[in-house]
N, C-alpha and C. Protein backbone atom coordinates (compact mmCIF):
# COMPACT_ATOMS: atom_id res chain seq x y z
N UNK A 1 -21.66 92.51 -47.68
CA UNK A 1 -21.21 91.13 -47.72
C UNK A 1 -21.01 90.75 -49.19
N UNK A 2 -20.07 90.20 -49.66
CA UNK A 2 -19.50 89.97 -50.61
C UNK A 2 -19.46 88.45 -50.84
N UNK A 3 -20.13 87.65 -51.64
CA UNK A 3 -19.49 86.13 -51.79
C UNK A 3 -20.28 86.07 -53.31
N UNK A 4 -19.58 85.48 -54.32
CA UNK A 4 -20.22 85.44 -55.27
C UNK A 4 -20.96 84.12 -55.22
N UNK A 5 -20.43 82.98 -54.92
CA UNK A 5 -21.13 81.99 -55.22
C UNK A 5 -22.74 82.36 -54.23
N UNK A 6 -22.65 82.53 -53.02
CA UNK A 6 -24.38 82.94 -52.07
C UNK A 6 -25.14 83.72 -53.25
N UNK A 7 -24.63 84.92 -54.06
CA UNK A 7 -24.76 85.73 -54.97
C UNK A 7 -25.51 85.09 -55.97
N UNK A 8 -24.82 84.24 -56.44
CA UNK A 8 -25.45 83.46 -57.38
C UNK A 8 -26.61 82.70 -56.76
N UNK A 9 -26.58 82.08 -56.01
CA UNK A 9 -27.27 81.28 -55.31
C UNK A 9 -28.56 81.26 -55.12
N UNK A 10 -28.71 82.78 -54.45
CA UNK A 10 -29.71 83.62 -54.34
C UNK A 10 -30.68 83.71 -55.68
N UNK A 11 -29.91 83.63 -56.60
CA UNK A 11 -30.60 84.65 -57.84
C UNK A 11 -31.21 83.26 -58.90
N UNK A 12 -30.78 82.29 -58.02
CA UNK A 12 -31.53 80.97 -58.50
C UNK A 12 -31.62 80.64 -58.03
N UNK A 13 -33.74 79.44 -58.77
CA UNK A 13 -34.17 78.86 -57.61
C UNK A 13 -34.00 77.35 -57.75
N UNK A 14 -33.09 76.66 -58.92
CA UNK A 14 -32.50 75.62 -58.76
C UNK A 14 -31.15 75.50 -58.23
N UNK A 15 -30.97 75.02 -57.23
CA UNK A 15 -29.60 74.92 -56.58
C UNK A 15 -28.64 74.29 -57.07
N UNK A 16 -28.27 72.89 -57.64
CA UNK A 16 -27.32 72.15 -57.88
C UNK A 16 -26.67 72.65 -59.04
N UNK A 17 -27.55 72.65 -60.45
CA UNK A 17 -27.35 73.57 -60.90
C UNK A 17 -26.26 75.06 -61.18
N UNK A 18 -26.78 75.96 -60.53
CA UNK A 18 -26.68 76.88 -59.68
C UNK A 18 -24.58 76.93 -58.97
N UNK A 19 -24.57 75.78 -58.44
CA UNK A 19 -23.92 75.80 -57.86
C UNK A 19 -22.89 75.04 -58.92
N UNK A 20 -23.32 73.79 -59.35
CA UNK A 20 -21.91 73.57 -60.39
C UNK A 20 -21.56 74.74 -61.46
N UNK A 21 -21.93 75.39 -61.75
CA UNK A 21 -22.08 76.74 -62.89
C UNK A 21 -20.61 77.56 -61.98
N UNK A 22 -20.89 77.77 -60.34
CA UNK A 22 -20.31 78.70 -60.03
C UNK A 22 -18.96 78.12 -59.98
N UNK A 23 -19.11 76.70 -59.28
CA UNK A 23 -17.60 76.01 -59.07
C UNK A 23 -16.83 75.62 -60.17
N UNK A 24 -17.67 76.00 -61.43
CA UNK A 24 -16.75 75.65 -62.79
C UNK A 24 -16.26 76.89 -62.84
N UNK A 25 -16.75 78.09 -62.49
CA UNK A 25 -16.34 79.62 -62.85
C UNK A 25 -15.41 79.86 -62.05
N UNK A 26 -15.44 79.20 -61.03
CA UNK A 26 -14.04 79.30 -59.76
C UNK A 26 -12.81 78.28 -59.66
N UNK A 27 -12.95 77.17 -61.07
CA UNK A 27 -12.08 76.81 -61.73
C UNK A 27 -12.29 75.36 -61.10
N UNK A 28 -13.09 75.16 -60.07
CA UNK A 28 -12.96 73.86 -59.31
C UNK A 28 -13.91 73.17 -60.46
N UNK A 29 -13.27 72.16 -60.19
CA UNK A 29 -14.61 70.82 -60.75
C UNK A 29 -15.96 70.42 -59.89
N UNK A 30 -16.89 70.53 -60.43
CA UNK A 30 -18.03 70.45 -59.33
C UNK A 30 -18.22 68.73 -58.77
N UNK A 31 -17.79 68.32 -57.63
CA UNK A 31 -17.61 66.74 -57.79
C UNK A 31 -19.15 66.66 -57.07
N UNK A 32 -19.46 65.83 -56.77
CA UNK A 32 -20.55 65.43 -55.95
C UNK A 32 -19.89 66.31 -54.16
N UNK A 33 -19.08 65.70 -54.01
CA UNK A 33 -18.42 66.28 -52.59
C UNK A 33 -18.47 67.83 -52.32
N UNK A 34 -17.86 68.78 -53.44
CA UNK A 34 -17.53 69.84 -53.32
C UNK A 34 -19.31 70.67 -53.43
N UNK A 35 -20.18 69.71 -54.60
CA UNK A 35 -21.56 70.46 -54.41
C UNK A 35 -22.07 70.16 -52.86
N UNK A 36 -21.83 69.17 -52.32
CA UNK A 36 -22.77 68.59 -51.19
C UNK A 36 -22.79 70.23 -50.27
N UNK A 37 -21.03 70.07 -49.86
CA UNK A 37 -20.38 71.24 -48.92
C UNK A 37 -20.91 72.01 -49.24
N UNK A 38 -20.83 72.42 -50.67
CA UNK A 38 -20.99 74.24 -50.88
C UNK A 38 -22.63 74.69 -50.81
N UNK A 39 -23.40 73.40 -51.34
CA UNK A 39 -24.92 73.30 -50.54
C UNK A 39 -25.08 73.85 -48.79
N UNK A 40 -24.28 73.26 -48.60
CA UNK A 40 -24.49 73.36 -46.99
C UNK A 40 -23.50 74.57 -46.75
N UNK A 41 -22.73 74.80 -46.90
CA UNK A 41 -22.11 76.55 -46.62
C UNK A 41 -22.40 77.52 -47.57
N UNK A 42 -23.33 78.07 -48.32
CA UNK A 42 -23.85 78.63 -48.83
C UNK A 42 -25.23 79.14 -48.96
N UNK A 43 -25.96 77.92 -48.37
CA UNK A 43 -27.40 78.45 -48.63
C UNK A 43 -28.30 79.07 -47.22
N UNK A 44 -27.66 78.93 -46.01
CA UNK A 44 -27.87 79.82 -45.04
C UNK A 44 -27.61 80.63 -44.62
N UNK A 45 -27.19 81.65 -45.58
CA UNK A 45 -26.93 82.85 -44.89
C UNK A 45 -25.86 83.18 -44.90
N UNK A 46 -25.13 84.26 -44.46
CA UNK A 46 -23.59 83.96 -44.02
C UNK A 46 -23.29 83.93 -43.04
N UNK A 47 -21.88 83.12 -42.54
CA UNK A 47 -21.59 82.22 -41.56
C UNK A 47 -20.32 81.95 -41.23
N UNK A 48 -19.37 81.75 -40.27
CA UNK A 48 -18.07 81.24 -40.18
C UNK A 48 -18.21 79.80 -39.47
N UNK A 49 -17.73 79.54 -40.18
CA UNK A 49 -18.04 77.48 -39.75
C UNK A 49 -16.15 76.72 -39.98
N UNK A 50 -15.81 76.19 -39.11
CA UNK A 50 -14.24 75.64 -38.53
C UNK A 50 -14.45 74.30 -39.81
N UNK A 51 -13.55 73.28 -40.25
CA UNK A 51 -13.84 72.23 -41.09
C UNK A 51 -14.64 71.31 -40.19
N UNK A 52 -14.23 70.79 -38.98
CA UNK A 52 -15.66 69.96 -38.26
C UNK A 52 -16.94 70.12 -37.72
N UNK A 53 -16.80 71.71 -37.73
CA UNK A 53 -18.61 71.84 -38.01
C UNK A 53 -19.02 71.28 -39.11
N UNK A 54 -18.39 71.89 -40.29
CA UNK A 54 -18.66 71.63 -41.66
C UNK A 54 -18.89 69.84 -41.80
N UNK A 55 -18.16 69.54 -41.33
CA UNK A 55 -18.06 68.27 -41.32
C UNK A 55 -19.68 67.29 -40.39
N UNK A 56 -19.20 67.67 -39.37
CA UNK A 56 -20.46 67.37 -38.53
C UNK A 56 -21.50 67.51 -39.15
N UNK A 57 -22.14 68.91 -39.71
CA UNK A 57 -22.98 69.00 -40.29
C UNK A 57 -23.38 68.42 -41.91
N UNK A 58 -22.54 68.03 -42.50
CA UNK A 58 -22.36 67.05 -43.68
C UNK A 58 -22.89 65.81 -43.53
N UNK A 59 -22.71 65.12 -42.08
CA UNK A 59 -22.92 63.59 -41.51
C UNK A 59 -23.73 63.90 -41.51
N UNK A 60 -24.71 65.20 -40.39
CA UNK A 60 -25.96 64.92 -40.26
C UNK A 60 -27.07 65.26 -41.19
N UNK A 61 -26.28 65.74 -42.86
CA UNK A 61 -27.32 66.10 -43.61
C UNK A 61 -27.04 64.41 -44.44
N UNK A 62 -26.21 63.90 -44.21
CA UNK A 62 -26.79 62.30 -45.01
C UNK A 62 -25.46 62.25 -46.06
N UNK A 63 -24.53 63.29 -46.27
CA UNK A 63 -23.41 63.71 -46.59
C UNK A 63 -22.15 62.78 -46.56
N UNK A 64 -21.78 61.43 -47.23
CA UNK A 64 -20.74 60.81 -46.85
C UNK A 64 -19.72 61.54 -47.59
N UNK A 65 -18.90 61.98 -46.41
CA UNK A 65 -17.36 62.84 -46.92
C UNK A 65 -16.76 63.21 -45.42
N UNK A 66 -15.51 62.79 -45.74
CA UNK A 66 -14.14 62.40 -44.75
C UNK A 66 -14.05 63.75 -44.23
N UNK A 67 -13.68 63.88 -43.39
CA UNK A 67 -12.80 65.09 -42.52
C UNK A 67 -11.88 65.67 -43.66
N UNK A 68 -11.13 64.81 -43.82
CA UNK A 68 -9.69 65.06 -44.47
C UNK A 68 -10.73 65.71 -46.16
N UNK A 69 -11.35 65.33 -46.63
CA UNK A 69 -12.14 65.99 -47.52
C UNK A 69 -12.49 67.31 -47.54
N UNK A 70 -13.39 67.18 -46.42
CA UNK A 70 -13.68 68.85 -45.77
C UNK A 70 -12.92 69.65 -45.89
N UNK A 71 -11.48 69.55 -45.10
CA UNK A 71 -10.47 70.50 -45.14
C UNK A 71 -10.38 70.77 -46.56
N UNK A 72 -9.87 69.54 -47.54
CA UNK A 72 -9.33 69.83 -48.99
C UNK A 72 -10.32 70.85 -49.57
N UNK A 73 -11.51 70.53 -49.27
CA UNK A 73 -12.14 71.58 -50.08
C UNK A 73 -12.70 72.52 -49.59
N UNK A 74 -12.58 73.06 -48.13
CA UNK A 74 -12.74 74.29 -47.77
C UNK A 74 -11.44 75.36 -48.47
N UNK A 75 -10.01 74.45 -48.35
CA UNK A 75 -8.57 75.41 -48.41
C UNK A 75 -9.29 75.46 -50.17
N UNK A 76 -9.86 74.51 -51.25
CA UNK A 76 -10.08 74.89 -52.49
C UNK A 76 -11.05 76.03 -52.81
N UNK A 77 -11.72 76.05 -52.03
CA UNK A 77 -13.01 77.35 -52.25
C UNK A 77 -12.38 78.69 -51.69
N UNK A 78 -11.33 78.53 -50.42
CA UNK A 78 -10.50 79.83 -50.30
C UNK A 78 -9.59 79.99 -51.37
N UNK A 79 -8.83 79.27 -52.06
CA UNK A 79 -8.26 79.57 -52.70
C UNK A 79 -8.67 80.20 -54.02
N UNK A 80 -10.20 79.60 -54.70
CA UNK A 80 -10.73 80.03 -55.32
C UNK A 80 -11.29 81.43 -55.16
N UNK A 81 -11.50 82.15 -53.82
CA UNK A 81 -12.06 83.01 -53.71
C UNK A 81 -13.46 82.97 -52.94
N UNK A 82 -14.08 81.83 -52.90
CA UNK A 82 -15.22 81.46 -52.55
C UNK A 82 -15.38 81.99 -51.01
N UNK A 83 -14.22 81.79 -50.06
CA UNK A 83 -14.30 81.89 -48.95
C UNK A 83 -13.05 82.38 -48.68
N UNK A 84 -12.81 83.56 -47.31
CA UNK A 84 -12.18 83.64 -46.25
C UNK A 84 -12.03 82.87 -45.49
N UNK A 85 -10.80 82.48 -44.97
CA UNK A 85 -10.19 81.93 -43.60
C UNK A 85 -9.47 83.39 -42.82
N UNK A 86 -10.19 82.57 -41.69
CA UNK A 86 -9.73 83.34 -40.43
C UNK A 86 -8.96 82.72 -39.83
N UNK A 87 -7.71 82.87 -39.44
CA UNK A 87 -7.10 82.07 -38.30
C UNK A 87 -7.47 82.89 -37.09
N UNK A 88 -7.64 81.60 -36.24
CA UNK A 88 -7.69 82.78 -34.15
C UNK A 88 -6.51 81.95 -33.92
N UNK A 89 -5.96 80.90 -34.10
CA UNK A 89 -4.44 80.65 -33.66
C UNK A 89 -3.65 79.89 -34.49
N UNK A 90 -2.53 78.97 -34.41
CA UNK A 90 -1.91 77.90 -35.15
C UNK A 90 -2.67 76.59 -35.60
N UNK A 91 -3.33 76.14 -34.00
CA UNK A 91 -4.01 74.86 -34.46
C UNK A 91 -5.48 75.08 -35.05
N UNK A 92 -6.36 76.51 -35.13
CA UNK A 92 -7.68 76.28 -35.66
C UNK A 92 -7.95 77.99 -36.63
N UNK A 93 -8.53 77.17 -37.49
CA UNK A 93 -9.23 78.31 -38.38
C UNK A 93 -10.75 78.16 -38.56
N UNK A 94 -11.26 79.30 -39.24
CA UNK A 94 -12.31 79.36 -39.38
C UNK A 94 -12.58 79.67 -40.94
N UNK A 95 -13.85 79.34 -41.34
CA UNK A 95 -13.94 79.67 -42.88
C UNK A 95 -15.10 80.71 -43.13
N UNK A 96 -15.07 81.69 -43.49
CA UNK A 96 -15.94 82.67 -43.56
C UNK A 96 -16.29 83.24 -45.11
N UNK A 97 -17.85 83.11 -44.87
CA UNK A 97 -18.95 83.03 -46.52
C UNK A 97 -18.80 84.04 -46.82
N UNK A 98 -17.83 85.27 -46.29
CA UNK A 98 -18.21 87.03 -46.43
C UNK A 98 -17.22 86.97 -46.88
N UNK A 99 -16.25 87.07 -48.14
CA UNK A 99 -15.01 87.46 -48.74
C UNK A 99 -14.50 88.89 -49.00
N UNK A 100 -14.96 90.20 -48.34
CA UNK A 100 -14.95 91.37 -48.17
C UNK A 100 -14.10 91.44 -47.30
N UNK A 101 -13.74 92.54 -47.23
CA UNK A 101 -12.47 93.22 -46.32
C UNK A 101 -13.37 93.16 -44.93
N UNK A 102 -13.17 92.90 -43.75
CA UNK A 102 -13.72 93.22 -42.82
C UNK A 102 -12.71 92.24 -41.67
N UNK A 103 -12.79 92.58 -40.45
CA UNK A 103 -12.29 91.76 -39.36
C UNK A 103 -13.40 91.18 -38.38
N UNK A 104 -12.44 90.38 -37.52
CA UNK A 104 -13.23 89.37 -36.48
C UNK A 104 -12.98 89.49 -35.13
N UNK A 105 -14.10 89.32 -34.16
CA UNK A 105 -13.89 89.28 -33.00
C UNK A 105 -14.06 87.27 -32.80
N UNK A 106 -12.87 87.04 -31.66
CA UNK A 106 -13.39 85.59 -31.30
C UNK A 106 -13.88 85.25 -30.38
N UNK A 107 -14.74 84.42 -30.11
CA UNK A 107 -15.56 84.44 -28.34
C UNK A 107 -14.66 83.43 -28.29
N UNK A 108 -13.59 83.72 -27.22
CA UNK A 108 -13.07 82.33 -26.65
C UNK A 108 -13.84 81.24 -25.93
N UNK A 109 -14.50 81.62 -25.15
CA UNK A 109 -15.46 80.99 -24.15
C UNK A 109 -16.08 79.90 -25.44
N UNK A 110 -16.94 80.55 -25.99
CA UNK A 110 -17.50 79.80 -27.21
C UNK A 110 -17.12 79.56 -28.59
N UNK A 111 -15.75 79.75 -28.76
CA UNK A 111 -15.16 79.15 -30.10
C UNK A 111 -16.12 79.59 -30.94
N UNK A 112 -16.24 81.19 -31.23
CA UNK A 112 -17.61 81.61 -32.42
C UNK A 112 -17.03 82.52 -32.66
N UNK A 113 -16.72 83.15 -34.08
CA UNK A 113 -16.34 84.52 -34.70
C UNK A 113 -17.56 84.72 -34.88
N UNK A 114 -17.36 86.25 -35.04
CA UNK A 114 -18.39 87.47 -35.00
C UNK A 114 -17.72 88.50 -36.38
N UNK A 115 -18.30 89.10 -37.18
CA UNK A 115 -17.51 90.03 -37.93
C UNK A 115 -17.72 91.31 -37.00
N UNK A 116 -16.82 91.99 -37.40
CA UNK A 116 -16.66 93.43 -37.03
C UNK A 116 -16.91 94.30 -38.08
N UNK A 117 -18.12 95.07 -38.19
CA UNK A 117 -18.06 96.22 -39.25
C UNK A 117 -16.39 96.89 -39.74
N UNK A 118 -16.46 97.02 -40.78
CA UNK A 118 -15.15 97.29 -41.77
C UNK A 118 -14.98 98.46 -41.57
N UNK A 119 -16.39 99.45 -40.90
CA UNK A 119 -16.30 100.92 -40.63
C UNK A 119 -15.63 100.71 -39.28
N UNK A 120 -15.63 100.01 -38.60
CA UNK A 120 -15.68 100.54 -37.33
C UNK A 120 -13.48 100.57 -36.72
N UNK A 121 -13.22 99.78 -37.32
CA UNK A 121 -11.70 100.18 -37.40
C UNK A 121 -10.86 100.22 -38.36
N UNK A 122 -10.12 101.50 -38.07
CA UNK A 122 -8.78 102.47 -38.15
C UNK A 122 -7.53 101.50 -37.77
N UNK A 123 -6.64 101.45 -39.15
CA UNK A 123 -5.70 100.65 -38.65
C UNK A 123 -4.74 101.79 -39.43
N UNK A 124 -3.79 102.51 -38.34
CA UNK A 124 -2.81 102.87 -39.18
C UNK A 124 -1.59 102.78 -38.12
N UNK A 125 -0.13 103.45 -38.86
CA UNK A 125 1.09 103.03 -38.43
C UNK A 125 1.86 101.85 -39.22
N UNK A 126 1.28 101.03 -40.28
CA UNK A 126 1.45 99.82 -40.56
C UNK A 126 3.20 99.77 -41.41
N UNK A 127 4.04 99.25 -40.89
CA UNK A 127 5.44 99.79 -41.50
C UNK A 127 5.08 99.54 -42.98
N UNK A 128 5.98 100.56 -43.90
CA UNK A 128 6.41 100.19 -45.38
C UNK A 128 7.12 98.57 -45.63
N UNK A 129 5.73 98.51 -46.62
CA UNK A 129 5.75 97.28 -47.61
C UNK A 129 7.54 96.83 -47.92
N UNK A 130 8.58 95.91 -47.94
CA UNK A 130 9.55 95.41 -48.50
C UNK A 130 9.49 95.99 -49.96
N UNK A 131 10.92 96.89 -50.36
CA UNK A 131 10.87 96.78 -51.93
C UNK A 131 10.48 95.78 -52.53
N UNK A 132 9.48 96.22 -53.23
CA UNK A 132 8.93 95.34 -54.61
C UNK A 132 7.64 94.55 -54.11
N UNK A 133 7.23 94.22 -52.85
CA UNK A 133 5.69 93.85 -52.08
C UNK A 133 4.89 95.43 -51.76
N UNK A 134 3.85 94.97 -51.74
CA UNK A 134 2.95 95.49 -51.03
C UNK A 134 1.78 94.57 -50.33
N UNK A 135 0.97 95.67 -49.05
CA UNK A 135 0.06 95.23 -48.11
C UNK A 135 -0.88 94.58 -49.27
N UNK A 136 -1.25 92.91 -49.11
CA UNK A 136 -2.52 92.67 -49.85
C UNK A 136 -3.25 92.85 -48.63
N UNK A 137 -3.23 92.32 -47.29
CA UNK A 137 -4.62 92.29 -46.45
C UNK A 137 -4.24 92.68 -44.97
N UNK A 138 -4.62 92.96 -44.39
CA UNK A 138 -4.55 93.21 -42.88
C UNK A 138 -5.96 92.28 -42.22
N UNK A 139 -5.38 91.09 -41.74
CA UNK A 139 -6.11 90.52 -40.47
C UNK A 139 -5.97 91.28 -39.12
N UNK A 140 -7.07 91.27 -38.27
CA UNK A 140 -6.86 92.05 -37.04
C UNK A 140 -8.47 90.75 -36.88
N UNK A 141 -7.90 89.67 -35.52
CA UNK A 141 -9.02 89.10 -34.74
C UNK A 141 -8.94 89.54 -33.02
N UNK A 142 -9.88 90.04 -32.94
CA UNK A 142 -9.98 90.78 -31.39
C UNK A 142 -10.59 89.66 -30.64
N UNK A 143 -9.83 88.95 -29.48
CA UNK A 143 -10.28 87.64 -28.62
C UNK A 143 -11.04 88.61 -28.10
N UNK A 144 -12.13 87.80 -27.51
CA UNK A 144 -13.17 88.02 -26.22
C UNK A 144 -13.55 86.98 -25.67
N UNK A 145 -13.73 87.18 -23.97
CA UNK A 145 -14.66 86.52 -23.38
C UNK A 145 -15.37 87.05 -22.51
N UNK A 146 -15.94 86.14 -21.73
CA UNK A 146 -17.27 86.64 -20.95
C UNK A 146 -16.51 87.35 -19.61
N UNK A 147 -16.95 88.63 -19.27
CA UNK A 147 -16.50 89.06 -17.63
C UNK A 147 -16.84 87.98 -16.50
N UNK A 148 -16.34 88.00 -15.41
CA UNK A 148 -16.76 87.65 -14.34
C UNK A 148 -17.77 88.15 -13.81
N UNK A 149 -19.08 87.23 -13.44
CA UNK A 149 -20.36 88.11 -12.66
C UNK A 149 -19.55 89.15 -11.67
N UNK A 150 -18.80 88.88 -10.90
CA UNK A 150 -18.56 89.57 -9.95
C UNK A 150 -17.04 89.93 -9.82
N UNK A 151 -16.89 90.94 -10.53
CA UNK A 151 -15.17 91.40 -10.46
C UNK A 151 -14.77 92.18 -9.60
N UNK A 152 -13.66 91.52 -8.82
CA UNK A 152 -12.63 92.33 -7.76
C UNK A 152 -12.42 93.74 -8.02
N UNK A 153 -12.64 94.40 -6.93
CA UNK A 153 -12.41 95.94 -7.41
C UNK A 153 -10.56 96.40 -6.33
């Protein structure tokens, strides 16, 4: 697992601190807003959290900051590097603390990504890059849901 700012995080035991240091190194300005978030998506672990979890969980840590906030500064910490987005479709993404190469399974049933070990798939066949591009990333999200207790044979 790869995230520098958790990285840092870890390796100090003052947080705020800690955390404006990293968001100046990732070019963002550390506002009150952007520390609150990165408090709360950073210091448990790693995690894929949608912007209204993030959000939800902001209200209930005492956190005044807008929806429309959330988003701005989740897309700023991906852009910085801080975080992966996952898309599972058009209307929803996910934001993921692991910035390493790896893919996702999605529980449809429960709207929850899962990572998939980076060992565990083989992606080849992939056509040649357009003169003058090349492959930066290969997303691959594998939907899942729950079987039926009792499936028709």
């Amino acid at each position: 697992m790869h995230n520098p700012l958790a990285a840092a995080h870890r390796r100090h035991s003052s947080r705020k601190p800690c955390l404006m240091a990293v968001l100046r190194m990732a070019g963002l300005r550390p506002t009150r807003q952007r520390i609150a978030l990165a408090e709360l998506l950073f210091t448990g672990g790693h995690r894929h959290v949608s912007a209204e979890q993030l959000h939800l969980e902001a209200d209930k840590a005492g956190v005044r900051v807008s929806l429309a906030t959330v988003y701005n500064a989740l897309h700023q910490f991906r852009k910085s590097g801080l975080l992966r987005e996952v898309t599972v479709d058009a209307a929803r993404s996910y934001f993921d603390t692991d910035t390493s190469d790896h893919h996702h399974f999605f529980v449809e049933d429960e709207q929850r990504v899962i990572d998939i070990p980076s060992d565990s798939i083989s992606i080849e066949g992939l056509p040649e890059a357009p003169k003058g591009m090349e492959v930066a990333h290969v997303d691959l999200v594998v939907r899942l849901r729950r079987k039926p207790k009792y499936a028709r044979k």
